[in-house]
PDB file of N, CA and C in Angstrom:
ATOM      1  N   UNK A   1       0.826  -1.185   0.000  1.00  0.00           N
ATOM      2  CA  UNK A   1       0.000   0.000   0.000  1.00  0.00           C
ATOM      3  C   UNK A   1       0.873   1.252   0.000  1.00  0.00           C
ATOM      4  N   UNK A   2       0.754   2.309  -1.108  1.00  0.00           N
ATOM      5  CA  UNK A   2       1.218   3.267  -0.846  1.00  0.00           C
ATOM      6  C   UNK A   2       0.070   4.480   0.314  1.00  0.00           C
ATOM      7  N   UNK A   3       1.387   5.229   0.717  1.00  0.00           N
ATOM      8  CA  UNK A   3       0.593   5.918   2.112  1.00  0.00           C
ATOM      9  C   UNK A   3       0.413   7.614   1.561  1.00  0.00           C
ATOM     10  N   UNK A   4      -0.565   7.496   1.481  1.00  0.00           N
ATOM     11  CA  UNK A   4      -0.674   9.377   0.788  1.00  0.00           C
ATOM     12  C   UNK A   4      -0.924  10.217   1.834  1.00  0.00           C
ATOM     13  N   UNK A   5      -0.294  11.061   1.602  1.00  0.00           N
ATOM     14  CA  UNK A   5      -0.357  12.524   2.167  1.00  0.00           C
ATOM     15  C   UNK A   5      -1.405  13.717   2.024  1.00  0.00           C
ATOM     16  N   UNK A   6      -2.281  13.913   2.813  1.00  0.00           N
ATOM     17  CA  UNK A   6      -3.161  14.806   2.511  1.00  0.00           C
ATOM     18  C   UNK A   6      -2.902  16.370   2.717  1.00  0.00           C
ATOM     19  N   UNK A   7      -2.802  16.979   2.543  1.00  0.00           N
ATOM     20  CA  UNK A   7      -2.332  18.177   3.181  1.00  0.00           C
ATOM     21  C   UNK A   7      -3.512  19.371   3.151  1.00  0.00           C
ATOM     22  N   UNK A   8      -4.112  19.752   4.457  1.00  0.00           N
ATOM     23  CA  UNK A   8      -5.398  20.618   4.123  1.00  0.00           C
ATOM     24  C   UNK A   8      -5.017  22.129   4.744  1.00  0.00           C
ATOM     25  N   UNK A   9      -5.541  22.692   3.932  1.00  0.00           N
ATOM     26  CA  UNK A   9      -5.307  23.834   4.561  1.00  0.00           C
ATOM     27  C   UNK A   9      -5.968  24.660   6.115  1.00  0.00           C
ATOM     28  N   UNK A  10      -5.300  25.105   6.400  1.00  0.00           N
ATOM     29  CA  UNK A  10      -6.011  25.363   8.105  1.00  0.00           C
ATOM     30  C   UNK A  10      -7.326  26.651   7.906  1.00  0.00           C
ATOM     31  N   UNK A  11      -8.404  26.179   8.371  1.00  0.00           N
ATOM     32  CA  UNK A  11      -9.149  27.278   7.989  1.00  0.00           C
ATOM     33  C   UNK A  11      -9.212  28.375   9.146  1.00  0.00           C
ATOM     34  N   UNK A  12      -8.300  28.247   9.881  1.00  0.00           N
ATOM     35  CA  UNK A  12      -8.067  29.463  11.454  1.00  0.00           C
ATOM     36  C   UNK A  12      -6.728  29.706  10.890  1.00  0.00           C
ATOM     37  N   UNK A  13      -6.362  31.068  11.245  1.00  0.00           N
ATOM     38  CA  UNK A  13      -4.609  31.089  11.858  1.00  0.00           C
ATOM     39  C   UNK A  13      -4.602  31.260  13.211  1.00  0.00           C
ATOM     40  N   UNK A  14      -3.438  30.762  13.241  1.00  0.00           N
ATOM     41  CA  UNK A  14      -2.953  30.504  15.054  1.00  0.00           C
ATOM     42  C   UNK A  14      -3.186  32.250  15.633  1.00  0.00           C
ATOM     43  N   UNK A  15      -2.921  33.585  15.016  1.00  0.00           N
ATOM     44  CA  UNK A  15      -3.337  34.815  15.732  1.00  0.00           C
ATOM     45  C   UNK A  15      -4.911  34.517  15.989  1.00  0.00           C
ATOM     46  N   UNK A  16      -5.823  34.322  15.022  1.00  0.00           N
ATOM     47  CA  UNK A  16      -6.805  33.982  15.545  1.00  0.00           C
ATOM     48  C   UNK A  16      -7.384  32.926  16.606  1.00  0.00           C
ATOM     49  N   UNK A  17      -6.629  31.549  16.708  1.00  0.00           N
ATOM     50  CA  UNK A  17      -6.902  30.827  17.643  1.00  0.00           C
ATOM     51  C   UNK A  17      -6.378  32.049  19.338  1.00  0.00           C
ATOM     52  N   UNK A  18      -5.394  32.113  19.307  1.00  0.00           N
ATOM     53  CA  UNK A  18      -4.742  33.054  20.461  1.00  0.00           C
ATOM     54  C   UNK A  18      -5.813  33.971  20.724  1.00  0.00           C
ATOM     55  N   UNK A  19      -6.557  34.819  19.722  1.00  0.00           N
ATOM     56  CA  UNK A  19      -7.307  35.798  20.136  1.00  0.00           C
ATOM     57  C   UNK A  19      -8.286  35.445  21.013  1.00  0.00           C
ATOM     58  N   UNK A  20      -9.382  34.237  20.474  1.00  0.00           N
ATOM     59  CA  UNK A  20      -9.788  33.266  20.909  1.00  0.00           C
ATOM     60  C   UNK A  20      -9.829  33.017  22.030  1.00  0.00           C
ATOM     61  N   UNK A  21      -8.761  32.717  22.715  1.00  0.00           N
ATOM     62  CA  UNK A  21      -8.051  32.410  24.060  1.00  0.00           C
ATOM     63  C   UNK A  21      -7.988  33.015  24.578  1.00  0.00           C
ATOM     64  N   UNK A  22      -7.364  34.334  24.547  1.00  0.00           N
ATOM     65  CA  UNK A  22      -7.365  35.253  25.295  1.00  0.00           C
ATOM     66  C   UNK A  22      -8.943  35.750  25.365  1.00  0.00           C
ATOM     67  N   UNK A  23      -9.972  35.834  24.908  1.00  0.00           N
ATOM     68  CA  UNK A  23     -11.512  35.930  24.933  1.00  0.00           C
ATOM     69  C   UNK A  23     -12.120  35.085  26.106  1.00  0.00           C
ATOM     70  N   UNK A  24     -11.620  33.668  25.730  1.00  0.00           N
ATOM     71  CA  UNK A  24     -11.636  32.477  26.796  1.00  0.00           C
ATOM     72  C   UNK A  24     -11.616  33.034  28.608  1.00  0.00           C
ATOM     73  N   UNK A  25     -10.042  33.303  27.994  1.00  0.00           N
ATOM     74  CA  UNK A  25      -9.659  33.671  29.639  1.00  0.00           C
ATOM     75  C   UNK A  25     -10.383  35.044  29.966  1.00  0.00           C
ATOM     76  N   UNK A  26     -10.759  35.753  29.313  1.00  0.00           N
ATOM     77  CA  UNK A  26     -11.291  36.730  30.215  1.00  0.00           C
ATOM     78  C   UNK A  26     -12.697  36.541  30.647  1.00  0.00           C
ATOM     79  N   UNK A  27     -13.644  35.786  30.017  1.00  0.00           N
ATOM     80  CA  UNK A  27     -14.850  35.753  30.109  1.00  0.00           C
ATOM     81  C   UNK A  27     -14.645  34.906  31.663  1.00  0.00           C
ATOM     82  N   UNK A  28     -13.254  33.811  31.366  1.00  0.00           N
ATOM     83  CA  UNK A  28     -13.083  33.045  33.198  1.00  0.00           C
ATOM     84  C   UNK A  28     -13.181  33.832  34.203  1.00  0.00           C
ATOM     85  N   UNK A  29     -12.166  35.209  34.228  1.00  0.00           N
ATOM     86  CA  UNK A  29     -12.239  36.178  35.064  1.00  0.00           C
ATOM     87  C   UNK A  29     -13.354  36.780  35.318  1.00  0.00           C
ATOM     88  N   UNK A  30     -14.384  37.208  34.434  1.00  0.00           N
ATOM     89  CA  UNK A  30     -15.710  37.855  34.867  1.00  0.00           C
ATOM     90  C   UNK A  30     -14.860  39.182  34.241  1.00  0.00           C
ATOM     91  N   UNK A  31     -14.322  39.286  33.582  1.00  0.00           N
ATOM     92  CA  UNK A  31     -13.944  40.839  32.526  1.00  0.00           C
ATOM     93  C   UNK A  31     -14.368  40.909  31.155  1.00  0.00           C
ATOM     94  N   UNK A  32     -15.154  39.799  30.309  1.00  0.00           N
ATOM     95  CA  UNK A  32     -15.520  39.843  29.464  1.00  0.00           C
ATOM     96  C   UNK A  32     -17.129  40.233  29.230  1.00  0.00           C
ATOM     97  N   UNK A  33     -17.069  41.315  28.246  1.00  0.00           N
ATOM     98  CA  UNK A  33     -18.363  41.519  28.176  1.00  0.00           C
ATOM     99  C   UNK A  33     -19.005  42.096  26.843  1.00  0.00           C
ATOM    100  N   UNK A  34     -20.345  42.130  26.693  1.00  0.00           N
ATOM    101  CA  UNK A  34     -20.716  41.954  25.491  1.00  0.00           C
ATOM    102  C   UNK A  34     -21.041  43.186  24.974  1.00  0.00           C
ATOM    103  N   UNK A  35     -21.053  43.036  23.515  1.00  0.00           N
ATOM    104  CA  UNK A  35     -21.684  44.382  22.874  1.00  0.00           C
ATOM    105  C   UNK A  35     -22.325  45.772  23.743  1.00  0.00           C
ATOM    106  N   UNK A  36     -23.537  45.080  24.456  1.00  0.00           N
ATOM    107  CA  UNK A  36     -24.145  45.828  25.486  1.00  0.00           C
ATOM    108  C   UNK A  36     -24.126  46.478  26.702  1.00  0.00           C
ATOM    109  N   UNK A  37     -22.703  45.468  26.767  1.00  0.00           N
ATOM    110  CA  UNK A  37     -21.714  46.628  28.282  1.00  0.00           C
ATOM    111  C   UNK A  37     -22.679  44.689  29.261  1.00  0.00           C
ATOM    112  N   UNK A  38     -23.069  43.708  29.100  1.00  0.00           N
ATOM    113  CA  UNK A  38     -23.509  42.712  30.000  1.00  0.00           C
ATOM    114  C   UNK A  38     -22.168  41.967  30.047  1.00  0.00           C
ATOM    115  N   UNK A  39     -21.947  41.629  31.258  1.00  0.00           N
ATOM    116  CA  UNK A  39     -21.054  40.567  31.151  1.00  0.00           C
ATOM    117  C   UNK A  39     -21.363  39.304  30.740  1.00  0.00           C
ATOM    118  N   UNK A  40     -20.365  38.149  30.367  1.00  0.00           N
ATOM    119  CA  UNK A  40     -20.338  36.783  29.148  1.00  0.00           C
ATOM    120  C   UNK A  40     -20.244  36.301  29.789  1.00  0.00           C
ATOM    121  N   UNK A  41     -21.021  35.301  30.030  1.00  0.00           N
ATOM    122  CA  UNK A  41     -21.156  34.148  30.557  1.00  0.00           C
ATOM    123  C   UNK A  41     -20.987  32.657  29.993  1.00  0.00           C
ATOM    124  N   UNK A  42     -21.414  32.703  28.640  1.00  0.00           N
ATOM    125  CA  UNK A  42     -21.356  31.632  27.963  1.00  0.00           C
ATOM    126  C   UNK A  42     -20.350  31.037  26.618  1.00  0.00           C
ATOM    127  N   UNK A  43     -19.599  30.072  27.333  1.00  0.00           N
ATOM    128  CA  UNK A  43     -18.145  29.911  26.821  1.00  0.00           C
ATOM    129  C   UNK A  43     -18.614  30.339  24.416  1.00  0.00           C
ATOM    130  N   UNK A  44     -19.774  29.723  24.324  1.00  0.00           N
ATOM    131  CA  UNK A  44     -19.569  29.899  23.086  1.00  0.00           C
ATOM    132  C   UNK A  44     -19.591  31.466  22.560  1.00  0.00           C
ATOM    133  N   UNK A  45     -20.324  32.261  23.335  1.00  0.00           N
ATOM    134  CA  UNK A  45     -20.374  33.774  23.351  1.00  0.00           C
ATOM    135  C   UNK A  45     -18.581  34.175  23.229  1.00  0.00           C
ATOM    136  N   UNK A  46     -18.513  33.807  23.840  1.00  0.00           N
ATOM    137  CA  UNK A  46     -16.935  34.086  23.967  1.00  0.00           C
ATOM    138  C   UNK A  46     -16.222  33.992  22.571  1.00  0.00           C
ATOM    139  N   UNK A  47     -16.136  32.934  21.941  1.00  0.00           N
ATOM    140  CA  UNK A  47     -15.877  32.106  21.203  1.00  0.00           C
ATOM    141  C   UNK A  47     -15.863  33.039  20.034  1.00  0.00           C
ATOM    142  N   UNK A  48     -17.570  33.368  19.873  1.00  0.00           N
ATOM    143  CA  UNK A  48     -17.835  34.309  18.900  1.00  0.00           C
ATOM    144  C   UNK A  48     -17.171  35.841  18.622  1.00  0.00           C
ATOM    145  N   UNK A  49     -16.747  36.059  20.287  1.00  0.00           N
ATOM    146  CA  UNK A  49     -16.201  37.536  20.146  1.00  0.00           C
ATOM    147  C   UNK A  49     -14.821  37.098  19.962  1.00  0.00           C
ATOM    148  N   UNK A  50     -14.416  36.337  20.003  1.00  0.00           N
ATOM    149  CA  UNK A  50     -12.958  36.352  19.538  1.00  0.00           C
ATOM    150  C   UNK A  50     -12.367  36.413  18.013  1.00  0.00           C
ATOM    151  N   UNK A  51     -13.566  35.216  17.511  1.00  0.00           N
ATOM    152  CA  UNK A  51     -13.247  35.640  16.128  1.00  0.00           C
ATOM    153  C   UNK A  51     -13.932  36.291  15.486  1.00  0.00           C
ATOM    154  N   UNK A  52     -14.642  37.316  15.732  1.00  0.00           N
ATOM    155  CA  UNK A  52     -14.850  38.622  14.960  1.00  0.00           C
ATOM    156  C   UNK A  52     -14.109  39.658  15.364  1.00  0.00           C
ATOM    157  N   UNK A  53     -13.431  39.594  16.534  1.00  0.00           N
ATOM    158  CA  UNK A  53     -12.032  40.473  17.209  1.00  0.00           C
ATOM    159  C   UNK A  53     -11.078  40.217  15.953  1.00  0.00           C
ATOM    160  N   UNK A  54     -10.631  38.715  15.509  1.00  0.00           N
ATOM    161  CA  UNK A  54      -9.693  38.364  14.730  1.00  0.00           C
ATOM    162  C   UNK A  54     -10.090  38.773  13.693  1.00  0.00           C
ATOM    163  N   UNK A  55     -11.324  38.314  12.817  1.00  0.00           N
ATOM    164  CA  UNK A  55     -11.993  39.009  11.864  1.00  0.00           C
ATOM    165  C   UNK A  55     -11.805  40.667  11.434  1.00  0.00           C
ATOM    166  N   UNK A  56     -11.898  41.427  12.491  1.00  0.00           N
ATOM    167  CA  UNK A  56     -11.631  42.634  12.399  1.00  0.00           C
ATOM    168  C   UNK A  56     -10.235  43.252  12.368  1.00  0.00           C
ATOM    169  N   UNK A  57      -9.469  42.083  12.900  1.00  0.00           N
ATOM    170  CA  UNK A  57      -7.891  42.397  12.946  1.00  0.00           C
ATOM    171  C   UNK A  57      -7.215  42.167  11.497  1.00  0.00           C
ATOM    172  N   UNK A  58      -8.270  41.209  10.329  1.00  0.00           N
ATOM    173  CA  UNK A  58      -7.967  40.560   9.275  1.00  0.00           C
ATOM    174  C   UNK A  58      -7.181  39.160   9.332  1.00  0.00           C
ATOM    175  N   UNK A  59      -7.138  38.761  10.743  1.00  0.00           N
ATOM    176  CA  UNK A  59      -6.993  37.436  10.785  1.00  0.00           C
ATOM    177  C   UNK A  59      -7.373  36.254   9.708  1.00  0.00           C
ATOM    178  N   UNK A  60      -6.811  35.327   9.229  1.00  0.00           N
ATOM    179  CA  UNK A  60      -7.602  34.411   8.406  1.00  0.00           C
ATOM    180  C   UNK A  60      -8.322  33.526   9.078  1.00  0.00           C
ATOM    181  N   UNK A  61     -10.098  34.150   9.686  1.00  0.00           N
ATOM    182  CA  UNK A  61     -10.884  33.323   9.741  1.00  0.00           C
ATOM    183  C   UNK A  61     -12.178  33.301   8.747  1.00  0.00           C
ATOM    184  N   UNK A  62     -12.555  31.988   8.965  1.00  0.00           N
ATOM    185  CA  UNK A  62     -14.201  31.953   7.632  1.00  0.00           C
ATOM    186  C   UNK A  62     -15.176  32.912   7.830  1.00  0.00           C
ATOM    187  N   UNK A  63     -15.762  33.125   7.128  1.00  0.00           N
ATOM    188  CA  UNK A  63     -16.693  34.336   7.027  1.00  0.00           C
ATOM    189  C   UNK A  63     -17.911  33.717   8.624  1.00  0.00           C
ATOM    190  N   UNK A  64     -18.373  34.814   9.281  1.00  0.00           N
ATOM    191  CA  UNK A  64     -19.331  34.510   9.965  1.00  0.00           C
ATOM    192  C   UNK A  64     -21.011  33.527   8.982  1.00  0.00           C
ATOM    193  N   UNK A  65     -21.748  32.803  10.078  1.00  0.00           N
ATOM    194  CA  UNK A  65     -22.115  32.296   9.561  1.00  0.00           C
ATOM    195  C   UNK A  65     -23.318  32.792   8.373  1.00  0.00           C
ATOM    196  N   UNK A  66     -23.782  33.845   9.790  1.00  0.00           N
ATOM    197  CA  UNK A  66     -24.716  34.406   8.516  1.00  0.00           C
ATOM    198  C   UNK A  66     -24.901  35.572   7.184  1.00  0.00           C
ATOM    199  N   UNK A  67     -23.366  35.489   7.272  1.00  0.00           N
ATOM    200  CA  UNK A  67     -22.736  36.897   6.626  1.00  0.00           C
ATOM    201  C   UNK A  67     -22.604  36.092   5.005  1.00  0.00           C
ATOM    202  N   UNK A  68     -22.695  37.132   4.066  1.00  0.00           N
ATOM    203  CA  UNK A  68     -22.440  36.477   2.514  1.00  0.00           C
ATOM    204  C   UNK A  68     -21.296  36.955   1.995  1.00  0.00           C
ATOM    205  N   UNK A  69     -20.567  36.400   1.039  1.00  0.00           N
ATOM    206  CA  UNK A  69     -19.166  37.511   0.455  1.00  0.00           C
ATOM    207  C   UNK A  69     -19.696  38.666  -0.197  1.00  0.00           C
ATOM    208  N   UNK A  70     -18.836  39.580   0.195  1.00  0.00           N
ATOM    209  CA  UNK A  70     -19.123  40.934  -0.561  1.00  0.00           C
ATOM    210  C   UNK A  70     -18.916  41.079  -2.014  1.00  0.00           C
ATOM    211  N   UNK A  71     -18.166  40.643  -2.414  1.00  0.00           N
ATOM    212  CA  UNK A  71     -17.601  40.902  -3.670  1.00  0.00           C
ATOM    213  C   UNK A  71     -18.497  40.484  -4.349  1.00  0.00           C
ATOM    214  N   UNK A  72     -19.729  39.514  -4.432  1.00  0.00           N
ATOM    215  CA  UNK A  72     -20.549  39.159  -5.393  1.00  0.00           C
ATOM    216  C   UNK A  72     -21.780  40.191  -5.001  1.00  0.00           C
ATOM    217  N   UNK A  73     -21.862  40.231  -3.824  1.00  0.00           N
ATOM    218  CA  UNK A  73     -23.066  41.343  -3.752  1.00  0.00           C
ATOM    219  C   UNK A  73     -22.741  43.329  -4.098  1.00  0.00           C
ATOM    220  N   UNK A  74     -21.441  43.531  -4.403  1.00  0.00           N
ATOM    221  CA  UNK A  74     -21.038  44.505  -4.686  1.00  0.00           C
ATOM    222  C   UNK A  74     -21.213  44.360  -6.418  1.00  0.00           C
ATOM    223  N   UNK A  75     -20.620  43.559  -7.048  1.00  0.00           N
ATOM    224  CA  UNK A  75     -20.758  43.172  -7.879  1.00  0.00           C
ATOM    225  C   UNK A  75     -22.253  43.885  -8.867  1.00  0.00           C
ATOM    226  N   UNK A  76     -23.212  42.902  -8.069  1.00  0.00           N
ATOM    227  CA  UNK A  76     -24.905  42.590  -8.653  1.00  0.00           C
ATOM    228  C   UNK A  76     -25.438  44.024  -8.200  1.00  0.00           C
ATOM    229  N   UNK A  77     -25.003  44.931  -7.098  1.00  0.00           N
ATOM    230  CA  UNK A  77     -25.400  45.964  -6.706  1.00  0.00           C
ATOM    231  C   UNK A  77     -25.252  47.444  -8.001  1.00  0.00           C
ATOM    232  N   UNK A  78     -23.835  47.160  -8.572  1.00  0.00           N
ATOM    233  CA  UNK A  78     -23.565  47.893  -9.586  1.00  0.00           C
ATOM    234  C   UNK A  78     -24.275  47.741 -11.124  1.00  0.00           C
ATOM    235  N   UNK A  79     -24.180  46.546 -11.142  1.00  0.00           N
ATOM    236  CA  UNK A  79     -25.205  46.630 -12.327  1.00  0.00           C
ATOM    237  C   UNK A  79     -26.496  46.668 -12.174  1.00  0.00           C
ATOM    238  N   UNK A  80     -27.357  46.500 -11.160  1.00  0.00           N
ATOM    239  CA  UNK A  80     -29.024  46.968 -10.987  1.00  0.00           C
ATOM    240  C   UNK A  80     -29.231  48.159 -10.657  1.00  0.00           C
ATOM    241  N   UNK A  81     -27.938  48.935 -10.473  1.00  0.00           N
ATOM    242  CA  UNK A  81     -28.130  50.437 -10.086  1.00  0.00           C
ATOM    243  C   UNK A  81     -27.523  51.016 -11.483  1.00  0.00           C
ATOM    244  N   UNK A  82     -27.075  50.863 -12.806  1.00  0.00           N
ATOM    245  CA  UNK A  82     -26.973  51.153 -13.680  1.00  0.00           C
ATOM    246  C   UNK A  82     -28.853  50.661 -14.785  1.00  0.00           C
ATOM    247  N   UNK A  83     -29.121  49.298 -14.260  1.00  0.00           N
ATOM    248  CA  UNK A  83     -30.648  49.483 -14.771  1.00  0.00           C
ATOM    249  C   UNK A  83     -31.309  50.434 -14.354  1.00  0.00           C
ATOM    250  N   UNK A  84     -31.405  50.513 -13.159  1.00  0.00           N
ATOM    251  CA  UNK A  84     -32.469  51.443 -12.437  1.00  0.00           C
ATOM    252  C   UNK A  84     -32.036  52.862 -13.220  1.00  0.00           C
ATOM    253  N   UNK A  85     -31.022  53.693 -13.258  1.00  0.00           N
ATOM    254  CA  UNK A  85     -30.801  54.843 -14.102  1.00  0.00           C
ATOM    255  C   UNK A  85     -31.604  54.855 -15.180  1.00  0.00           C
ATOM    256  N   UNK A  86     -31.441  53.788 -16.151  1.00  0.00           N
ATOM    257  CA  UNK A  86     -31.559  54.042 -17.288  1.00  0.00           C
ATOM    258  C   UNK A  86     -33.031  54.219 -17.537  1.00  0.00           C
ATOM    259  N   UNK A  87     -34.116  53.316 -16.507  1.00  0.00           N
ATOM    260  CA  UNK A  87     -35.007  53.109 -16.276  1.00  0.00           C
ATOM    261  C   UNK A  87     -36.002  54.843 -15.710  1.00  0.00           C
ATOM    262  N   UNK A  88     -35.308  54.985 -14.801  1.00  0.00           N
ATOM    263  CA  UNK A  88     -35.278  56.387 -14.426  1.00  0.00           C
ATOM    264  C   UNK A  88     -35.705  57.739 -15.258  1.00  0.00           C
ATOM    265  N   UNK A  89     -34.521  57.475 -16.103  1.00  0.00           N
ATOM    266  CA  UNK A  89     -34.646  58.557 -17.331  1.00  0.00           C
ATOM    267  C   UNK A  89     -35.765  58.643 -18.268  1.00  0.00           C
ATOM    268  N   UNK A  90     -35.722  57.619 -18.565  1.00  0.00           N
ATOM    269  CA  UNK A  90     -37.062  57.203 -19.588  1.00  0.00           C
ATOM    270  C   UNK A  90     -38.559  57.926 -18.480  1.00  0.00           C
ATOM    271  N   UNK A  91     -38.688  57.887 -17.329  1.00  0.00           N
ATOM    272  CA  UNK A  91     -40.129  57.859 -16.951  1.00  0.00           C
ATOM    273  C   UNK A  91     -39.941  59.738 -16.526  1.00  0.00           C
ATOM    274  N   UNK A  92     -38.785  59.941 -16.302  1.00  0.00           N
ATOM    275  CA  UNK A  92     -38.738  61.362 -16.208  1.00  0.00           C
ATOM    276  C   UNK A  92     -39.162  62.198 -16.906  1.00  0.00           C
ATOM    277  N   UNK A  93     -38.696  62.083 -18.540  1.00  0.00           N
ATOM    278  CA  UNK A  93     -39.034  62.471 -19.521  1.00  0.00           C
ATOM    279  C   UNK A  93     -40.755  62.410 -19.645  1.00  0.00           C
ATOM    280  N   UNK A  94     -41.508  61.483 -19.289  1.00  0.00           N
ATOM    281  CA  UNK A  94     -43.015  61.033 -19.454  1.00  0.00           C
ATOM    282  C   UNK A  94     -43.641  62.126 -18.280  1.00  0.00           C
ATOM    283  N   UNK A  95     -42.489  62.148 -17.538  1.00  0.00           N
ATOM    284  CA  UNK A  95     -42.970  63.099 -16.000  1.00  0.00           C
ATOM    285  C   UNK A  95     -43.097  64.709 -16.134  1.00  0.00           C
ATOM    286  N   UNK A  96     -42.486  64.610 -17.206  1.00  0.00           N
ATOM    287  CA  UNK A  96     -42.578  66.015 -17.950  1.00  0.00           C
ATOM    288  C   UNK A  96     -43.131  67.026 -18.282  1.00  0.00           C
ATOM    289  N   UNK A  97     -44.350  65.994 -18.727  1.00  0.00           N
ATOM    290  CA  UNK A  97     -45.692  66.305 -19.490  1.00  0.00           C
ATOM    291  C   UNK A  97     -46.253  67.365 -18.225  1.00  0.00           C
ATOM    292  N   UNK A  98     -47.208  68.781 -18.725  1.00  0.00           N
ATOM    293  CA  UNK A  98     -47.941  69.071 -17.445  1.00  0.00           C
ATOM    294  C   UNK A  98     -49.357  68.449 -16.664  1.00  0.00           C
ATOM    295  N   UNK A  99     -49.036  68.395 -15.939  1.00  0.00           N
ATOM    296  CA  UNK A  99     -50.319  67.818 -14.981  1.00  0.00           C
ATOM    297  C   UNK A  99     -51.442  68.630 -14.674  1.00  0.00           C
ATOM    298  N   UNK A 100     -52.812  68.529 -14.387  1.00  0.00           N
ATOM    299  CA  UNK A 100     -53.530  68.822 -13.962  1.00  0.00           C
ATOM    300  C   UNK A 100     -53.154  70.053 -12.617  1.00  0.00           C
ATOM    301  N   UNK A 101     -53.901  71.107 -12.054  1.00  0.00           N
ATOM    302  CA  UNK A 101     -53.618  71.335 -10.873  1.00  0.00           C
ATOM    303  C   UNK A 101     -54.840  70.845 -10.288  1.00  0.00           C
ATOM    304  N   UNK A 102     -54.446  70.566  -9.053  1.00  0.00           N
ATOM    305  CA  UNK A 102     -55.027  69.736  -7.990  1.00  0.00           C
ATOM    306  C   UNK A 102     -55.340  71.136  -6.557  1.00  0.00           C
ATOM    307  N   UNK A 103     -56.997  71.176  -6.145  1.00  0.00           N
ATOM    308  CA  UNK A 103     -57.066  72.255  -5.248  1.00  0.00           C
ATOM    309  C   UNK A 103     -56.684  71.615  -3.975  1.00  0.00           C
ATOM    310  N   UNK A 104     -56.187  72.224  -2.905  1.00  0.00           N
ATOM    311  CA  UNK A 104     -56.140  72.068  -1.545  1.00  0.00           C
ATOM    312  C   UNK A 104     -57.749  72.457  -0.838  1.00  0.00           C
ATOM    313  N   UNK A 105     -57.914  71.219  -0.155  1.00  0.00           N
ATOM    314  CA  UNK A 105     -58.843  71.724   0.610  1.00  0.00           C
ATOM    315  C   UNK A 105     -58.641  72.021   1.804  1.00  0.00           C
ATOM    316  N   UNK A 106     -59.200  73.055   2.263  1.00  0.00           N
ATOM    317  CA  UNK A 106     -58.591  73.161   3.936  1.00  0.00           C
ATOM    318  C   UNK A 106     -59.687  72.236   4.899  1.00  0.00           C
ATOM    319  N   UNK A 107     -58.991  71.735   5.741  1.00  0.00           N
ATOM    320  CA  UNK A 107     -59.867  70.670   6.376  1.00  0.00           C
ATOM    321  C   UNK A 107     -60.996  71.229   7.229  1.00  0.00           C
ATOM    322  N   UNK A 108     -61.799  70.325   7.729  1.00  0.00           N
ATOM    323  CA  UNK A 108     -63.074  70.774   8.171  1.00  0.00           C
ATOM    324  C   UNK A 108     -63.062  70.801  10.067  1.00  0.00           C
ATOM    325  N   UNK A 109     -63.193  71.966  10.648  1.00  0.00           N
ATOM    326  CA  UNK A 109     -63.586  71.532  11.755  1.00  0.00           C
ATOM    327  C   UNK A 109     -64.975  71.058  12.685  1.00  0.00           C
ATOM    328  N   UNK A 110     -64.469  70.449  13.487  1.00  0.00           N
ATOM    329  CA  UNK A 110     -65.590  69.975  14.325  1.00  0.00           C
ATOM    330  C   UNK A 110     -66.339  70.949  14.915  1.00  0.00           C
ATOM    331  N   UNK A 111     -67.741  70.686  14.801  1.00  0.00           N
ATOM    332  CA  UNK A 111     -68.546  72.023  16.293  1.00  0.00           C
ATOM    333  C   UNK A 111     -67.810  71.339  17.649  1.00  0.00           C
ATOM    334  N   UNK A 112     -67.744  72.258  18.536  1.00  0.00           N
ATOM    335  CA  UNK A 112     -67.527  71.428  20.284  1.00  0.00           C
ATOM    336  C   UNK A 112     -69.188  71.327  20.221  1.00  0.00           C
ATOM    337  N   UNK A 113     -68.799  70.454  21.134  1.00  0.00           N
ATOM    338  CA  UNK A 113     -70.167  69.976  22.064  1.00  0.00           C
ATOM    339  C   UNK A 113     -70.891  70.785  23.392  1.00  0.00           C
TER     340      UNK A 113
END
């Protein structure tokens, strides 16, 4: 049998695992705390603020879970905002035309009782 070598790439870097850790240990101490100024209690809370700490540092971690890549939604954003222009123009021109005037009525008051 030949023995193969797999070699995968790490989807953390070790600054990010460390950050991690250090998140760990503070939430042990009772110094970790959340967005809201509450203190963390729950080891996976922790977890989470570490790697969006790393995330924000540009650490190589995976995108959060419910987050999408930008680059495709930047992408699709530029060309539906070049339709919409063109789209735009055309009804402006139609908007052109003069309209009717329209009277204001002044509203009605109540008698008191």
């Amino acid at each position: 049998m030949h023995s193969l070598k797999f070699t995968t790439m790490a989807k953390y870097s070790k600054e990010a695992s460390k950050k991690v850790e250090t998140e760990m240990h503070e939430m042990h101490e009772g110094k970790l705390k959340s967005g809201s100024g509450k203190k963390v209690t729950d080891p996976k809370q922790a977890i989470a603020i570490g790697l969006s700490e790393a995330r924000k540092e540009g650490k190589k971690v995976p995108p959060a879970p419910g987050k999408k890549s930008t680059t495709k939604k930047a992408a699709t954003k530029k060309s539906t905002a070049t339709k919409k222009t063109a789209g735009k123009k055309a009804t402006e021109k139609k908007a052109a035309t003069p309209k009717k005037a329209v009277k204001k009525v002044a509203p009605r008051k109540s008698a008191a009782k």
